[in-house]
PDB file of N, CA and C in Angstrom:
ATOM      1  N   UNK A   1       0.848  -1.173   0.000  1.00  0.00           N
ATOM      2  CA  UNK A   1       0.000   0.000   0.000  1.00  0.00           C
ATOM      3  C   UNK A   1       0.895   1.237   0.000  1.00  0.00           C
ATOM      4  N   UNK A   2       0.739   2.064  -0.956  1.00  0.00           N
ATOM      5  CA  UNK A   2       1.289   3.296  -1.029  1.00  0.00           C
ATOM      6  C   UNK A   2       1.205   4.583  -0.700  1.00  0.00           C
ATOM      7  N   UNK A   3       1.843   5.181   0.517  1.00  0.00           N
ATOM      8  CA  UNK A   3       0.960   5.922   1.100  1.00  0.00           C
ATOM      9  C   UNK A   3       1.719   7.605   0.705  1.00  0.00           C
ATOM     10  N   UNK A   4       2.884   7.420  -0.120  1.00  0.00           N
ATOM     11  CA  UNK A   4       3.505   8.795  -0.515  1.00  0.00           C
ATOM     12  C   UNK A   4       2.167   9.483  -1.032  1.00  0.00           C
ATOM     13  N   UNK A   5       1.163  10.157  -1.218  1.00  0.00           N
ATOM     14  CA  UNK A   5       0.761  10.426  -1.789  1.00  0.00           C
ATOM     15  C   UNK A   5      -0.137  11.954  -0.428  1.00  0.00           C
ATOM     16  N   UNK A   6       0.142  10.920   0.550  1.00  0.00           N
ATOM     17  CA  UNK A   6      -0.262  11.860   1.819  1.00  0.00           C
ATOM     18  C   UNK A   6       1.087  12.988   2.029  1.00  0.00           C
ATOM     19  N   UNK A   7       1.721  12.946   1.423  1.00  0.00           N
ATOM     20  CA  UNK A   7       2.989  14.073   1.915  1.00  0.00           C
ATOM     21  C   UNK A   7       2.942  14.999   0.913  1.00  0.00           C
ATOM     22  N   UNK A   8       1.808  15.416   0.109  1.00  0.00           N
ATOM     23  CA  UNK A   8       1.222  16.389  -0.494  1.00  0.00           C
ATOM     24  C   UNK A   8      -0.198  17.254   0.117  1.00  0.00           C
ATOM     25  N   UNK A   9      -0.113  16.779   1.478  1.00  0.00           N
ATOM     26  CA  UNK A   9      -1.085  17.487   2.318  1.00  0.00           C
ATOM     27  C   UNK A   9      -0.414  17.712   3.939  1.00  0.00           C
ATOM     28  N   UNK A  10       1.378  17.477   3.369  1.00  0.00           N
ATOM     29  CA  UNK A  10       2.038  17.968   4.595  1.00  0.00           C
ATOM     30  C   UNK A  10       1.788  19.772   4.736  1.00  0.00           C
ATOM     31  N   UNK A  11       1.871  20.481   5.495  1.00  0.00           N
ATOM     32  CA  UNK A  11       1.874  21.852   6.408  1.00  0.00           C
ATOM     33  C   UNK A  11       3.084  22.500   6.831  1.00  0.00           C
ATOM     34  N   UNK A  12       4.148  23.334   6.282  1.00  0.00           N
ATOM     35  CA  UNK A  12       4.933  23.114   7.178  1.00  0.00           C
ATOM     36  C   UNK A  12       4.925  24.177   8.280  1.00  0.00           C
ATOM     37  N   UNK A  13       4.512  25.180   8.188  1.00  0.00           N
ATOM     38  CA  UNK A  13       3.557  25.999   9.150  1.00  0.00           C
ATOM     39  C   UNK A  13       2.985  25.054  10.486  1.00  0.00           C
ATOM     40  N   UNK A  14       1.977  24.372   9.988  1.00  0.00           N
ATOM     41  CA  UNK A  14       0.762  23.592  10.910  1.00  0.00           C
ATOM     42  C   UNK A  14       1.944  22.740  12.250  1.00  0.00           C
ATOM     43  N   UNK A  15       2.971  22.211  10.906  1.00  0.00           N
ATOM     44  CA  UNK A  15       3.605  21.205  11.724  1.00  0.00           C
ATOM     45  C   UNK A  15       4.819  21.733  12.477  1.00  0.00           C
ATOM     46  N   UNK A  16       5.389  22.585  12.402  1.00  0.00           N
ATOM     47  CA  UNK A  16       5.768  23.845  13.341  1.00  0.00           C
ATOM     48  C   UNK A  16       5.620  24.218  14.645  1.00  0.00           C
ATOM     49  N   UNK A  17       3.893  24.804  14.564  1.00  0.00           N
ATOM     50  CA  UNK A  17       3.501  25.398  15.555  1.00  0.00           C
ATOM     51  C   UNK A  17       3.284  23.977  16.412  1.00  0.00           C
ATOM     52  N   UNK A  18       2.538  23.297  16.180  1.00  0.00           N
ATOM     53  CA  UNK A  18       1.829  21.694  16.482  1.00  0.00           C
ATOM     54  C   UNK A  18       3.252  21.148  17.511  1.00  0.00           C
ATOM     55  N   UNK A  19       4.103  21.467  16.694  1.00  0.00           N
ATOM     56  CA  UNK A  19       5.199  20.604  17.564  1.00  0.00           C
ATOM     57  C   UNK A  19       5.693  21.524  18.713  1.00  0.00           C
ATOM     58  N   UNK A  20       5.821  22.890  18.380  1.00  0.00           N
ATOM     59  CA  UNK A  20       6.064  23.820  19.871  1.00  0.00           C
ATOM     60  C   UNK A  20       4.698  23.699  20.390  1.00  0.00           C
ATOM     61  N   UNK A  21       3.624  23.841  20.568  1.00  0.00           N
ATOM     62  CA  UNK A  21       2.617  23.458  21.153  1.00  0.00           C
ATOM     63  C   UNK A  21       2.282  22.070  21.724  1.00  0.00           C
ATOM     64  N   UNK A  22       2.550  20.924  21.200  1.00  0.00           N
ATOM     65  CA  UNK A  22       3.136  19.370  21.956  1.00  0.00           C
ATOM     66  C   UNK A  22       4.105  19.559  23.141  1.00  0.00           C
ATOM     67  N   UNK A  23       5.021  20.296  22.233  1.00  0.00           N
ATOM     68  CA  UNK A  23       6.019  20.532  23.559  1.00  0.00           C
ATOM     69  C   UNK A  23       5.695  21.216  24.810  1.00  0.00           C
ATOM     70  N   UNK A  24       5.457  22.005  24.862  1.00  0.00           N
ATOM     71  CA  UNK A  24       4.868  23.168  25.727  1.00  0.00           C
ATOM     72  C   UNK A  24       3.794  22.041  26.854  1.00  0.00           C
ATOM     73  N   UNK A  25       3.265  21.780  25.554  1.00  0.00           N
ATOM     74  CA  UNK A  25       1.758  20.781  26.909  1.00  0.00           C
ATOM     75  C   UNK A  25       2.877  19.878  27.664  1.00  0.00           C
ATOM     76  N   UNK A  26       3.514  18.996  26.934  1.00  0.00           N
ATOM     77  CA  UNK A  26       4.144  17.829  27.736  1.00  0.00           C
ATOM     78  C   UNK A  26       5.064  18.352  28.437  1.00  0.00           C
ATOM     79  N   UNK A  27       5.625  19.384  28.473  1.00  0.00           N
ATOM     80  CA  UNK A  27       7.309  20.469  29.411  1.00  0.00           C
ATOM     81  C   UNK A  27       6.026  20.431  30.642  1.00  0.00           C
ATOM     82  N   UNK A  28       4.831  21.759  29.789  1.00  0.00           N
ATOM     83  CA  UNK A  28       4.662  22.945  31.526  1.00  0.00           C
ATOM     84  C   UNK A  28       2.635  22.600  31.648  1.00  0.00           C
ATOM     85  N   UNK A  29       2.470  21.116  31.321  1.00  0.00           N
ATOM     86  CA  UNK A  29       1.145  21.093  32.106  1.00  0.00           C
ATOM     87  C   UNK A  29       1.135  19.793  32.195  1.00  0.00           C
ATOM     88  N   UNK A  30       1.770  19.478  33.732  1.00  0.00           N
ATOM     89  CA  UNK A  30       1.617  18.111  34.132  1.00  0.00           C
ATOM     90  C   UNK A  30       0.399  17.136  34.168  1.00  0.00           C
ATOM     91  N   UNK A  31      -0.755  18.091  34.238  1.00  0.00           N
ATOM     92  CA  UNK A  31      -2.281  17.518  34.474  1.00  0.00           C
ATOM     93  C   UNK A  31      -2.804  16.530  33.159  1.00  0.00           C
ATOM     94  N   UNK A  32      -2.171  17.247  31.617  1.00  0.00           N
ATOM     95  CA  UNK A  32      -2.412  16.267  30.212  1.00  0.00           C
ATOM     96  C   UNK A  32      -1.532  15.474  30.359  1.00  0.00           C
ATOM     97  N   UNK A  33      -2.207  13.999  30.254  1.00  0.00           N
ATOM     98  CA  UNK A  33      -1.774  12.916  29.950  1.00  0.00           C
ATOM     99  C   UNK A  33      -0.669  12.392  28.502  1.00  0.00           C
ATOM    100  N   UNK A  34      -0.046  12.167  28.548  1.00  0.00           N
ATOM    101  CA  UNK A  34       0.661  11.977  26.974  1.00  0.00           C
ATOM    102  C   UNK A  34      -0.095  11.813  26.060  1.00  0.00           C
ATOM    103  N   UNK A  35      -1.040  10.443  26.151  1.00  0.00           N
ATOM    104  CA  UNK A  35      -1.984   9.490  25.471  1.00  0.00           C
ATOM    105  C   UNK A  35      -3.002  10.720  24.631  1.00  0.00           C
ATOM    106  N   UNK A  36      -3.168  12.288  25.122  1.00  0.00           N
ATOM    107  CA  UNK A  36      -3.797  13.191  24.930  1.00  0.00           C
ATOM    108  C   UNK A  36      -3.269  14.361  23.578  1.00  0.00           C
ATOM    109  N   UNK A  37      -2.296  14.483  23.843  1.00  0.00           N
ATOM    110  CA  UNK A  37      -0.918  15.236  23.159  1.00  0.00           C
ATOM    111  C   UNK A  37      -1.371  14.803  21.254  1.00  0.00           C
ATOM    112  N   UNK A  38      -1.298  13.550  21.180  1.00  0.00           N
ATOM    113  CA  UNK A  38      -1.257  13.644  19.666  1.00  0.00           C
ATOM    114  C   UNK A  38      -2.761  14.016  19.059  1.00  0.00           C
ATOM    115  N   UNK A  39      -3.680  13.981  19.792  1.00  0.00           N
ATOM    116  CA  UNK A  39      -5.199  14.270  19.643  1.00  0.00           C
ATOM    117  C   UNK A  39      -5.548  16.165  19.790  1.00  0.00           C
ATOM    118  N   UNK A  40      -4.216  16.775  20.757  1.00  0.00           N
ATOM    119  CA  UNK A  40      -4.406  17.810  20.730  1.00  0.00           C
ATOM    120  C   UNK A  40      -3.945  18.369  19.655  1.00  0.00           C
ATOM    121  N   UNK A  41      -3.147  17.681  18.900  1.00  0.00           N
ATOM    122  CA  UNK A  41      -2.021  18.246  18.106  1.00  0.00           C
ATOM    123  C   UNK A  41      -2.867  18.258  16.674  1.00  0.00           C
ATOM    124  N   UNK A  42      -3.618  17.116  16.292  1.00  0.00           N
ATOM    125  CA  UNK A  42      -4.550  17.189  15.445  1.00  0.00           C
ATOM    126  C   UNK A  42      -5.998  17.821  15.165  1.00  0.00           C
ATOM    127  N   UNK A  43      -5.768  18.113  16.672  1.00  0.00           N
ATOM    128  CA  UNK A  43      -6.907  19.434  16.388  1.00  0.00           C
ATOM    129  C   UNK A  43      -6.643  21.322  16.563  1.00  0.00           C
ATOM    130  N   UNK A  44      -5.923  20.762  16.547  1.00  0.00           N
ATOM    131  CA  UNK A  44      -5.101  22.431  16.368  1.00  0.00           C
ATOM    132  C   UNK A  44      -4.919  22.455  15.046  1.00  0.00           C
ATOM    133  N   UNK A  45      -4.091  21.675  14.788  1.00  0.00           N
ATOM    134  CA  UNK A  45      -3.621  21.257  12.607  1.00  0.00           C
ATOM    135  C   UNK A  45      -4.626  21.783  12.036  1.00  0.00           C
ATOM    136  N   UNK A  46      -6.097  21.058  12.484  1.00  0.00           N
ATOM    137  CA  UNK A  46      -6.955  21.469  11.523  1.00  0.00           C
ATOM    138  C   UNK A  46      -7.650  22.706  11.899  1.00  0.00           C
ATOM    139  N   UNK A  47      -7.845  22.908  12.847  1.00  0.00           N
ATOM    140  CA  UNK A  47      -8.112  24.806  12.967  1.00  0.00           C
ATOM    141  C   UNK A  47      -7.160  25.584  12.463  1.00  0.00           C
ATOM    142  N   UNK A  48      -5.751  25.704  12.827  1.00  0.00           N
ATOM    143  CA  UNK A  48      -4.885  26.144  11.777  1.00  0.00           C
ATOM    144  C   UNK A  48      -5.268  26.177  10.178  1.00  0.00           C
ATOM    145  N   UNK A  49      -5.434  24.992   9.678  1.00  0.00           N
ATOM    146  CA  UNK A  49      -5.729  25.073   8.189  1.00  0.00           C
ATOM    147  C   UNK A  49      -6.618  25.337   7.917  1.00  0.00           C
ATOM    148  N   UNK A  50      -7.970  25.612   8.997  1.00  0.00           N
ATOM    149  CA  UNK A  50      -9.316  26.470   8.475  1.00  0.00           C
ATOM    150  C   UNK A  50      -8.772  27.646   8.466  1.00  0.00           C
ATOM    151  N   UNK A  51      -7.986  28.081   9.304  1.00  0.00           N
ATOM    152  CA  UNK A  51      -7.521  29.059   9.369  1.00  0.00           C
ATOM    153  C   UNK A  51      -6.980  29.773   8.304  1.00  0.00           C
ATOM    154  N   UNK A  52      -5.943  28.944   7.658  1.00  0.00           N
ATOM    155  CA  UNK A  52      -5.070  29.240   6.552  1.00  0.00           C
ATOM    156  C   UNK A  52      -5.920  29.243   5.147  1.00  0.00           C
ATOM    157  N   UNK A  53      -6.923  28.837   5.412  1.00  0.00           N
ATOM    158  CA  UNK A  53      -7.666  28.671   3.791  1.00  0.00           C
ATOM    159  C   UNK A  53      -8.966  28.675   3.820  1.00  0.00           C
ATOM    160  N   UNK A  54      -9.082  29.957   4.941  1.00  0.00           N
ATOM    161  CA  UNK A  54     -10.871  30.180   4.698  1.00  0.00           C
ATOM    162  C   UNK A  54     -11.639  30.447   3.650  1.00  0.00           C
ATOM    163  N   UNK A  55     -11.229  31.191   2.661  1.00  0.00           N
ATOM    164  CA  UNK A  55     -11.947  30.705   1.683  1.00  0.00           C
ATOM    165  C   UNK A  55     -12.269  29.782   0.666  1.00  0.00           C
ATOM    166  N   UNK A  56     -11.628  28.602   1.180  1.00  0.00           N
ATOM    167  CA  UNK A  56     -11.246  28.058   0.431  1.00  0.00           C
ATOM    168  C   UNK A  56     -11.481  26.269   1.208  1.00  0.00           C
ATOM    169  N   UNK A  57     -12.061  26.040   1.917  1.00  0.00           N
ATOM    170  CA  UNK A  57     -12.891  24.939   2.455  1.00  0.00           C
ATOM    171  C   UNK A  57     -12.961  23.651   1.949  1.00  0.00           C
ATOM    172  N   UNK A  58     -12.271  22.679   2.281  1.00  0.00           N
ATOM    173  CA  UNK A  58     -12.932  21.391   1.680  1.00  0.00           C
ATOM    174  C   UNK A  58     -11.969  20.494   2.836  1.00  0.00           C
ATOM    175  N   UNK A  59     -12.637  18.874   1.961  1.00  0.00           N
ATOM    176  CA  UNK A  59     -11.915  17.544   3.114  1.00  0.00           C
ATOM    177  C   UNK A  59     -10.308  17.646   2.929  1.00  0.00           C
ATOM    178  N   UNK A  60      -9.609  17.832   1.819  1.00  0.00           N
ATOM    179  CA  UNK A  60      -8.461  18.398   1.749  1.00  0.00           C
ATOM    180  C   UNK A  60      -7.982  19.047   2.408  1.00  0.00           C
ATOM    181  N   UNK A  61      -8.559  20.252   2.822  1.00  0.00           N
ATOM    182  CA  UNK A  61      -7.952  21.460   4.117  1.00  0.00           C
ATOM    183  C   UNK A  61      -7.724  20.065   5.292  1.00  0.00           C
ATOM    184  N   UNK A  62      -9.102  20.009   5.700  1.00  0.00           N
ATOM    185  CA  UNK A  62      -9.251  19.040   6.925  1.00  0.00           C
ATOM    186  C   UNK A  62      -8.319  18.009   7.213  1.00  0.00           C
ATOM    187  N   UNK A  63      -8.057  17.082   6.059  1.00  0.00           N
ATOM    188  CA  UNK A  63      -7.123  16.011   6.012  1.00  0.00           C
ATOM    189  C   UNK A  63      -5.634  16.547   6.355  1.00  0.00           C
ATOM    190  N   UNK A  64      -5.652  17.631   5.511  1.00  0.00           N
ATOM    191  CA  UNK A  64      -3.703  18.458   5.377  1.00  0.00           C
ATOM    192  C   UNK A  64      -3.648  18.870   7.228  1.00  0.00           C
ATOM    193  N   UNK A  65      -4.927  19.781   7.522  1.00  0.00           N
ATOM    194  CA  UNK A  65      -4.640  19.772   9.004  1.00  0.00           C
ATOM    195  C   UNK A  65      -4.158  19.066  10.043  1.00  0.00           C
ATOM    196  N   UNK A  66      -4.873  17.917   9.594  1.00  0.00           N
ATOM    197  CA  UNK A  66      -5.168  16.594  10.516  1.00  0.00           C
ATOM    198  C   UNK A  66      -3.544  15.910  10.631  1.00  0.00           C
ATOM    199  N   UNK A  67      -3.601  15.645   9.470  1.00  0.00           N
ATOM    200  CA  UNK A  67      -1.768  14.960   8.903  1.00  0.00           C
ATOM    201  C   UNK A  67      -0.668  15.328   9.725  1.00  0.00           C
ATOM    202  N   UNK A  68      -1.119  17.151   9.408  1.00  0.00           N
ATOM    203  CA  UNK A  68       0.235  18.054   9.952  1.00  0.00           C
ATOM    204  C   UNK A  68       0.092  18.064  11.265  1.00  0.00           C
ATOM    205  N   UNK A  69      -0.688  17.850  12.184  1.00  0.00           N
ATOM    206  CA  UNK A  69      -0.883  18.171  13.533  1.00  0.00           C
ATOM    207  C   UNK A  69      -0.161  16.538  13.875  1.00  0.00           C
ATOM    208  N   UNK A  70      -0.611  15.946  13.312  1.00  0.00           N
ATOM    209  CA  UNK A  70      -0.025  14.365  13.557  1.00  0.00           C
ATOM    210  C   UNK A  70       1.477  14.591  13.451  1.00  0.00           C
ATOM    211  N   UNK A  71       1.859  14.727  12.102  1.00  0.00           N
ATOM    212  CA  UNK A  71       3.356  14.513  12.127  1.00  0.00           C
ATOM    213  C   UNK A  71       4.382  15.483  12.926  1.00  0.00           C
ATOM    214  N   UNK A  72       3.396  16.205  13.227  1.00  0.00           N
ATOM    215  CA  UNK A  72       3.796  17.237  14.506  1.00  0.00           C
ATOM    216  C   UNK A  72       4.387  15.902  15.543  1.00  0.00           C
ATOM    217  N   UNK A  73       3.831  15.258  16.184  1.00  0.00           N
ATOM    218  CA  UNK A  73       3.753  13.936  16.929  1.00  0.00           C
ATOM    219  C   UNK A  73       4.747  13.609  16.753  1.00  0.00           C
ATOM    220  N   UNK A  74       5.024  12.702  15.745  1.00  0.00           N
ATOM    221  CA  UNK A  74       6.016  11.547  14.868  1.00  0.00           C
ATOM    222  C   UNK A  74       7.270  12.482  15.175  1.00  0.00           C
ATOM    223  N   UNK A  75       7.226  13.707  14.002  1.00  0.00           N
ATOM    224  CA  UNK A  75       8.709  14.634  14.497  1.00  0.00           C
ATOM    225  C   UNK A  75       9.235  14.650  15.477  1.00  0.00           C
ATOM    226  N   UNK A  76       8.449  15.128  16.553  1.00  0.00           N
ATOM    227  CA  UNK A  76       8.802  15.207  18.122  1.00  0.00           C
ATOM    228  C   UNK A  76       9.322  13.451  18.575  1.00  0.00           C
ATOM    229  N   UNK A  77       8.822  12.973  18.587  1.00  0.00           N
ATOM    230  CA  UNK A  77       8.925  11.452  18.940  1.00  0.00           C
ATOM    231  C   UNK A  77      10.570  10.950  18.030  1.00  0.00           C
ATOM    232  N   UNK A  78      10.358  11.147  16.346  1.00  0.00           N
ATOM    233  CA  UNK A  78      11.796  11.016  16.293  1.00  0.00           C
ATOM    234  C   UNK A  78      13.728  11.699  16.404  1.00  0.00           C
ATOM    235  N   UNK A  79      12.663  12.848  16.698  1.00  0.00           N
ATOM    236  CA  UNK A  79      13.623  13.664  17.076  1.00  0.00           C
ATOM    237  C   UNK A  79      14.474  13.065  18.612  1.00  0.00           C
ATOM    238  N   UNK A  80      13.061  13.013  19.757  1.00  0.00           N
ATOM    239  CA  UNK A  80      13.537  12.073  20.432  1.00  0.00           C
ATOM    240  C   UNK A  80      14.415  11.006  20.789  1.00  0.00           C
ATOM    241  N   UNK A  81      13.834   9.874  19.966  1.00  0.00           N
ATOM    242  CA  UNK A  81      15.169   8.898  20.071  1.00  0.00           C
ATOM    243  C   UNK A  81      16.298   9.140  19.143  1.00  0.00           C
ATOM    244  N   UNK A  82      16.383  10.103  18.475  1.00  0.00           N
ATOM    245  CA  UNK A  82      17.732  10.128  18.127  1.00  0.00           C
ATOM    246  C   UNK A  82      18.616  11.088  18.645  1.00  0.00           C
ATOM    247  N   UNK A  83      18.480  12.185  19.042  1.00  0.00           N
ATOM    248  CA  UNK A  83      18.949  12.772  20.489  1.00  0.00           C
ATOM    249  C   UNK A  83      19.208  11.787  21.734  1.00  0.00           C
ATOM    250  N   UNK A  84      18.449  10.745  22.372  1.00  0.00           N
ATOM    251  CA  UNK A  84      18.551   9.991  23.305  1.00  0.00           C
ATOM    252  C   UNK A  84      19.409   8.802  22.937  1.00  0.00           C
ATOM    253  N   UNK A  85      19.487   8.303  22.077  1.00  0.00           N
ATOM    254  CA  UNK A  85      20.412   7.604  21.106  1.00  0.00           C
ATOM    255  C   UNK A  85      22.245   7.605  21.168  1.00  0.00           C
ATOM    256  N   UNK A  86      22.103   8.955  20.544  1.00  0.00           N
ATOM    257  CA  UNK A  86      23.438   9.566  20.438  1.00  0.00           C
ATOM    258  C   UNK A  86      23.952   9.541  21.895  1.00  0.00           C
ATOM    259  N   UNK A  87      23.319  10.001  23.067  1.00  0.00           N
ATOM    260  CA  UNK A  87      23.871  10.193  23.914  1.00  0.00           C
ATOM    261  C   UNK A  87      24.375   8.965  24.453  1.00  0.00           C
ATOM    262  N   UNK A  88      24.068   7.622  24.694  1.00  0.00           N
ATOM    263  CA  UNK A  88      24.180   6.489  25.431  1.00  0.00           C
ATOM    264  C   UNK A  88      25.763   6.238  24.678  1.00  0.00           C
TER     265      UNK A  88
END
């Protein structure tokens, strides 16, 4: 299954902010759970991209939001172990 086809509804804006905003929750608000973080991150993405393309509306916006708030996630996460990696 071929899924390159989703990295034409990457953000790099969305996935930016998404990832200083992941960060921020998981650093300075102990009360959100991790398990919470990638769900926040995808709904920010896609308010962002209503944001970015109000006139301009469709499942496309929604999906590109959705994606970018996600790989917001993934980034952070591989950034992670390879920083933690190097160090050992």
């Amino acid at each position: 299954m071929d899924l390159s086809f989703l990295s034409e509804y990457f953000m790099p804006v969305i996935i930016g902010v998404c990832l200083c905003v992941g960060y921020i929750v998981k650093k300075w608000i102990r009360d959100v759970d991790n398990k919470f973080i990638p769900t926040i991150n995808a709904v920010l993405g896609i308010a962002l991209a209503l944001a970015m393309n109000w006139g301009n509306i469709s499942v496309g916006t929604v999906l590109g939001g959705m994606i970018s708030g996600l790989a917001a996630t993934g980034l952070h996460q591989a950034f992670k172990q390879l920083i933690e990696g190097k160090q050992e």
